[in-house]
C-alpha atoms as a PDB file:
ATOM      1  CA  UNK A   1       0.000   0.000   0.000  1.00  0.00           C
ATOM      2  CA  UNK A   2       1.140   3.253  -0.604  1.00  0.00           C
ATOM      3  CA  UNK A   3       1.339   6.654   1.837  1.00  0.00           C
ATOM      4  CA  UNK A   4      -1.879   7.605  -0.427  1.00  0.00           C
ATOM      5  CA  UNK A   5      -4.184   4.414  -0.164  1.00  0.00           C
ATOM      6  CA  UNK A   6      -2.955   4.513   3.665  1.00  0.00           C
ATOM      7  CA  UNK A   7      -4.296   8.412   3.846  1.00  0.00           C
ATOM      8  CA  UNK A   8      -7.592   7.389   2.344  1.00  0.00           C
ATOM      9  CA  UNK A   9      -8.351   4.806   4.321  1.00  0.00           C
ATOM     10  CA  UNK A  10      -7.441   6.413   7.796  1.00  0.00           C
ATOM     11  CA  UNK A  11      -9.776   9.112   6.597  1.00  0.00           C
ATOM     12  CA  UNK A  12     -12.626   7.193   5.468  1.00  0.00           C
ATOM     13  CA  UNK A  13     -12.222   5.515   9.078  1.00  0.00           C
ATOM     14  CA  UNK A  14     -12.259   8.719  10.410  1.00  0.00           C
ATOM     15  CA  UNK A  15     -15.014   9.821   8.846  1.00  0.00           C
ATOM     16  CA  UNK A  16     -17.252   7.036  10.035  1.00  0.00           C
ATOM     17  CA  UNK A  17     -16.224   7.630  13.252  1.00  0.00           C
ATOM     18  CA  UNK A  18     -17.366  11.600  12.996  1.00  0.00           C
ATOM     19  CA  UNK A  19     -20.427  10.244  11.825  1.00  0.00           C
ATOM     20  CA  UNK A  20     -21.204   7.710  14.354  1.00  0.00           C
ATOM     21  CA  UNK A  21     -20.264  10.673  16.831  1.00  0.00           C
ATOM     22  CA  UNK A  22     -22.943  12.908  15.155  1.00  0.00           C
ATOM     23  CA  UNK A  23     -25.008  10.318  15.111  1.00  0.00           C
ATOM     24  CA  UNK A  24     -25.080   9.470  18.970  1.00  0.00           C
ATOM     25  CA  UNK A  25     -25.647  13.170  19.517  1.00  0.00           C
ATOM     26  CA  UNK A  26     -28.454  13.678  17.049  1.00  0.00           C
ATOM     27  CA  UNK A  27     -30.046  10.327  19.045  1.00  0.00           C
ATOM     28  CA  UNK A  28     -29.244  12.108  22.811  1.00  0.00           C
ATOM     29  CA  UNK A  29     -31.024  15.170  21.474  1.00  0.00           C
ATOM     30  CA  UNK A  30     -33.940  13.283  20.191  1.00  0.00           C
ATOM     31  CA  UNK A  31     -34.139  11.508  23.162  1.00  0.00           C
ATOM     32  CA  UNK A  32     -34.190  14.651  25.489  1.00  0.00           C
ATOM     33  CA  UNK A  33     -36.542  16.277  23.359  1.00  0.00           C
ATOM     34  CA  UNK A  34     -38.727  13.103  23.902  1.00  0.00           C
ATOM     35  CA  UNK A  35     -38.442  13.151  27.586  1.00  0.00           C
ATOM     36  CA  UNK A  36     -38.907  17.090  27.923  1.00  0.00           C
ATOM     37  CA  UNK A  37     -42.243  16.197  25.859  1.00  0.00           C
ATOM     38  CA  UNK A  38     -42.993  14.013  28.322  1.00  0.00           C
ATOM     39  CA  UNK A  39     -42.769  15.740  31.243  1.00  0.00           C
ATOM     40  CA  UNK A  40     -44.537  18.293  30.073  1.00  0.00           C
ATOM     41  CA  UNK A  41     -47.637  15.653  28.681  1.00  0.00           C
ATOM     42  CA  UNK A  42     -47.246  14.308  32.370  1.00  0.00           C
ATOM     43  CA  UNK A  43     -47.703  17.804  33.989  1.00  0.00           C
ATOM     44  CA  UNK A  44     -50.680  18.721  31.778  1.00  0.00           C
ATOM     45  CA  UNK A  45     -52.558  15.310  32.460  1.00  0.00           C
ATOM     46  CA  UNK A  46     -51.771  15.932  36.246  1.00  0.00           C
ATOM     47  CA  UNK A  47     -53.289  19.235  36.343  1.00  0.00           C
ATOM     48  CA  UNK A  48     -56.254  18.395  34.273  1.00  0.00           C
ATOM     49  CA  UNK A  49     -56.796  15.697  37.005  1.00  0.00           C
ATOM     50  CA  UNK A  50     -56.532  17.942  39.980  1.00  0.00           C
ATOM     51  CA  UNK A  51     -58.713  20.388  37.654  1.00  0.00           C
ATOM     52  CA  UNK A  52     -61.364  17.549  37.584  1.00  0.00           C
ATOM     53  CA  UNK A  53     -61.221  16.557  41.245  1.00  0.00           C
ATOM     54  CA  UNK A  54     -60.633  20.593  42.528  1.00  0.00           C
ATOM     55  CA  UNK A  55     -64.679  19.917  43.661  1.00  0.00           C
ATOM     56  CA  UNK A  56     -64.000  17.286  45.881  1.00  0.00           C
ATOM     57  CA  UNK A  57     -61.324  18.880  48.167  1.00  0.00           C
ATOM     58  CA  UNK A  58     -63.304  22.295  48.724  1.00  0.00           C
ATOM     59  CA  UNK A  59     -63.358  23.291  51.984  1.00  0.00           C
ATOM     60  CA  UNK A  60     -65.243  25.758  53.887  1.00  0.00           C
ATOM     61  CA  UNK A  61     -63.212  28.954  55.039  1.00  0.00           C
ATOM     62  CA  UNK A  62     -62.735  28.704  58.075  1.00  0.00           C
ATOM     63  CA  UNK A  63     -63.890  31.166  60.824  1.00  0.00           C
ATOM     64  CA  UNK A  64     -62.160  34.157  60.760  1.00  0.00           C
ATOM     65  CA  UNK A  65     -60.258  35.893  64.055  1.00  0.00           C
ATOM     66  CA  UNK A  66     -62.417  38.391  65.422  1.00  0.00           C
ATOM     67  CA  UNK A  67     -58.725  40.644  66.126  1.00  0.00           C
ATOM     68  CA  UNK A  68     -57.714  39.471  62.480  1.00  0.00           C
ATOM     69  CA  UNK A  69     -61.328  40.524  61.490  1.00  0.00           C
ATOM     70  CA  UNK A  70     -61.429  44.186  62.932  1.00  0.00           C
ATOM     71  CA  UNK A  71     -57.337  44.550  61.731  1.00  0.00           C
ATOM     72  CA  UNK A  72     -58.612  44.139  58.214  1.00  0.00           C
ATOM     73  CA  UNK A  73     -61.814  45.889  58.324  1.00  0.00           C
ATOM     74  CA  UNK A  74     -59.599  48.718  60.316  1.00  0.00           C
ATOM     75  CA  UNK A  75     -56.966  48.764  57.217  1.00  0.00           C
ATOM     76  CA  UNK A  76     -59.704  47.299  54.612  1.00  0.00           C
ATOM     77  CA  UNK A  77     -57.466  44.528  53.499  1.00  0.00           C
END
């Protein structure tokens, strides 16, 4: 083999290696993506369901402080 031959193939090598590197980058991205999707599809079906069952866990205020009562009526908060 010659210098030349022995030039092309170390970079074709190298060249699949770059693109096996790109490649396992591209599929970590895509996978993050996927899980920040996710998360976010998990969060919104959470909420909806604590939307949906808000009704059940009402409570009635509870009675107010008579001092707490005047101090806002005094300083209408």
């Amino acid at each position: 083999m010659s210098i030349n031959d022995d030039f092309k193939a170390f970079l074709a090598q190298r060249g699949q290696e770059l693109a096996s590197t790109k490649t396992a980058q591209q599929t970590a991205y895509e996978r993050q993506e996927r899980l920040s999707a996710q998360g976010g599809d998990l969060f919104t079906n959470l909420f909806a369901q604590l939307d949906e069952n808000s009704h059940l866990t009402e409570q009635e205020p509870a009675p107010a402080d008579p001092a707490e009562a005047d101090f806002n009526r005094t300083f209408g908060l």
